[in-house]
Protein backbone atom coordinates (compact mmCIF):
# COMPACT_ATOMS: atom_id res chain seq x y z
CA UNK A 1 0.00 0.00 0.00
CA UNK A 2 0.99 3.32 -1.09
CA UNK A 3 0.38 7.03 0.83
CA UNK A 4 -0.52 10.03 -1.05
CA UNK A 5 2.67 11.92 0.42
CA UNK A 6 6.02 10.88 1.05
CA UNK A 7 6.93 10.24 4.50
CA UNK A 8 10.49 10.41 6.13
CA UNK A 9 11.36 6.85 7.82
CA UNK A 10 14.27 5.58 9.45
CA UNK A 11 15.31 2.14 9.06
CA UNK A 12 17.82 0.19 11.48
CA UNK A 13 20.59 -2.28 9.54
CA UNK A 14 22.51 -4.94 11.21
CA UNK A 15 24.66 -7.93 10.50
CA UNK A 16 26.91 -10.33 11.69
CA UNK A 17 27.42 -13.20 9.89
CA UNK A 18 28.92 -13.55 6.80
CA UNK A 19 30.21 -10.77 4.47
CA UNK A 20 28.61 -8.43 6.75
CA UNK A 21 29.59 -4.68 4.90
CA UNK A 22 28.06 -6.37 1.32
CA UNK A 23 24.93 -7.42 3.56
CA UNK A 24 24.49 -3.63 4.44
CA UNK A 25 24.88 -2.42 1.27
CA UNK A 26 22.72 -5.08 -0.59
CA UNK A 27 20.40 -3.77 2.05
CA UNK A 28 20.60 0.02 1.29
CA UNK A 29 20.76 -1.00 -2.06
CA UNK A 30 17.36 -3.06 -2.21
CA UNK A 31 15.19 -0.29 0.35
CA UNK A 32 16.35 2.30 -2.63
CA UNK A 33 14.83 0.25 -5.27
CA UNK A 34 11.50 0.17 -3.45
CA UNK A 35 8.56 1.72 -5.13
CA UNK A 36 8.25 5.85 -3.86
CA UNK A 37 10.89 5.34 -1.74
CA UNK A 38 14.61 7.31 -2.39
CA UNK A 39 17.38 6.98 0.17
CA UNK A 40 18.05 10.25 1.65
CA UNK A 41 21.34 9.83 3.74
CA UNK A 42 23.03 6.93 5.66
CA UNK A 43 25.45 7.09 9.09
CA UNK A 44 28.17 5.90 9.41
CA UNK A 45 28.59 2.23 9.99
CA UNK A 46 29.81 1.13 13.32
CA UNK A 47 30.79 -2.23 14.97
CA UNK A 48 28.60 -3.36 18.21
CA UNK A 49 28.50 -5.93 20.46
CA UNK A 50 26.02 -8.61 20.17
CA UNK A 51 23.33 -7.78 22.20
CA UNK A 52 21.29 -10.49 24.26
CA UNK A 53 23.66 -12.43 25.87
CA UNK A 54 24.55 -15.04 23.42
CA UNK A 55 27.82 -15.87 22.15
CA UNK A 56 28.04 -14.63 18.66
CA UNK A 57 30.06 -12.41 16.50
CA UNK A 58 30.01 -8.56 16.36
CA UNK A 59 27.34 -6.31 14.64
CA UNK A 60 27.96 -3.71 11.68
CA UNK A 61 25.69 -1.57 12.17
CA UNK A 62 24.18 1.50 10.50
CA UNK A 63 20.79 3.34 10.16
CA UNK A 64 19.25 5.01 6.83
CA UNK A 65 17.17 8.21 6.59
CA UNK A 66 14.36 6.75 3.37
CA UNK A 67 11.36 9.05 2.13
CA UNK A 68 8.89 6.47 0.85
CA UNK A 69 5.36 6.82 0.14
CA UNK A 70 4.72 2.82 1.47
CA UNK A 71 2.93 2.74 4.65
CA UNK A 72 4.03 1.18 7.29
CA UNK A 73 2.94 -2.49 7.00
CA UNK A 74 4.18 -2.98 3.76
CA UNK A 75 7.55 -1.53 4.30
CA UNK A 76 7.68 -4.57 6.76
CA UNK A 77 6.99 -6.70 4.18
CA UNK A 78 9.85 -5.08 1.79
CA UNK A 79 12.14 -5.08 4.78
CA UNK A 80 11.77 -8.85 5.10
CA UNK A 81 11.87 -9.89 1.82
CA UNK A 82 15.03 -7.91 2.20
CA UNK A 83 16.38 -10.14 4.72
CA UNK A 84 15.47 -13.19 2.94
CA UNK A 85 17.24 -12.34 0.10
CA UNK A 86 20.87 -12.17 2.24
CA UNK A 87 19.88 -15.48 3.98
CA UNK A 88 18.15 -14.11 6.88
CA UNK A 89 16.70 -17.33 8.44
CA UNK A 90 14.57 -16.17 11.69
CA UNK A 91 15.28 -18.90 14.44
CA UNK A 92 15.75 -17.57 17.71
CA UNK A 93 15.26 -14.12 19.26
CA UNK A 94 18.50 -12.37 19.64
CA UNK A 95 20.56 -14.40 17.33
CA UNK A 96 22.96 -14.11 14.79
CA UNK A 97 21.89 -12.80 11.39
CA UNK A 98 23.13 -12.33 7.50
CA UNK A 99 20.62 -9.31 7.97
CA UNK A 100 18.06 -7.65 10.27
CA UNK A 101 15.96 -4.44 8.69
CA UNK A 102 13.99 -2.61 11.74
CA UNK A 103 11.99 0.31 10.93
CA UNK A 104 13.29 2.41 13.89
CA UNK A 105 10.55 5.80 13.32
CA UNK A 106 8.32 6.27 10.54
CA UNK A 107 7.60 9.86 10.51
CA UNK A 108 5.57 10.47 13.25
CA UNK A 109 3.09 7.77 13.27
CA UNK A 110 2.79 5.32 16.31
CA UNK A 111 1.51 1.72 15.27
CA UNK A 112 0.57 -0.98 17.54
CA UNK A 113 0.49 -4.38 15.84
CA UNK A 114 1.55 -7.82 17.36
CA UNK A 115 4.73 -8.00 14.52
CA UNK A 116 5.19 -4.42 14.26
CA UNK A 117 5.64 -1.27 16.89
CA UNK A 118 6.34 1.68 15.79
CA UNK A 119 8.43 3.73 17.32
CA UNK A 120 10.65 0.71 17.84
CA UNK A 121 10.33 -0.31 21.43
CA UNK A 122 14.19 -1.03 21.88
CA UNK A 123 15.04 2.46 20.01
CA UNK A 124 15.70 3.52 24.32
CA UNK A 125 17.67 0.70 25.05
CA UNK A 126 20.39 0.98 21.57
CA UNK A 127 23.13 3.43 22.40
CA UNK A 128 24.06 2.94 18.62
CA UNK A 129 20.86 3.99 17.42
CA UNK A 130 20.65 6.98 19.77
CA UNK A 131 23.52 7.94 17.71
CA UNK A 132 22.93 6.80 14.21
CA UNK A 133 19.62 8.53 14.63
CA UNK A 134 21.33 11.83 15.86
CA UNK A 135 23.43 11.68 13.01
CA UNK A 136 20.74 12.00 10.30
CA UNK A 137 18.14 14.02 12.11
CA UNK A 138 20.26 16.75 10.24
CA UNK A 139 19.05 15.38 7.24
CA UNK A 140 15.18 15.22 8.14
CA UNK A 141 15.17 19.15 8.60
């Protein structure tokens, strides 16, 4: 589903298995390719600990600043089927990925779904988001 006006979203990237730069860039990549949607600016990528307490690897991470006229539900969708397609397999909460999407904010809309909250609920709790976000709010001006 499309919107009649373009919204300004930001969308959460993380990986740590595998070729984990190329997964963030297929990523940016495929969420640019989206129908009404145009990247608008990207932070800088940073390397995280896992979070969760489970032994894995380290996260890449970085966040992207998209103006998309999809509404909320089926930028999910996209987001997934952006996953998938770097091997994402979903098997336990917390564990390592080839790829994790999260819409973070989505313009100023607050959704309450069982598979999708928006603001993101752990947006408080992710020191790296706090600053990923802070470094493209200049952009959303």
């Amino acid at each position: 589903m499309t919107t009649a006006a373009a919204e300004r979203v930001y969308v959460a990237l993380g990986s740590n298995l595998g070729d984990r730069a190329g997964h963030l860039a297929a990523a940016r990549a495929a969420l640019e390719r989206l129908p009404g949607t145009r990247l608008m600016a990207a932070s800088a990528v940073e390397e995280t600990a896992p979070l969760g307490g489970l032994a894995q690897p380290a996260y890449l991470n970085q966040m992207v600043l998209l103006e998309t006229r999809l509404g909320p539900r089926s930028l999910l969708e996209a987001c997934h089927a952006i996953e998938q397609a770097e091997g994402r397999v979903r098997q336990e909460r917390w564990g390592a990925r080839t790829l994790d999407v999260d819409i973070v904010r989505f313009g100023g809309r607050h959704v309450a779904e069982p598979d999708l909250i928006i603001p993101h609920p752990e947006l408080p709790n992710r020191d790296f988001w706090q600053r990923e976000l802070a470094e493209l709010q200049a952009h959303d001006r």
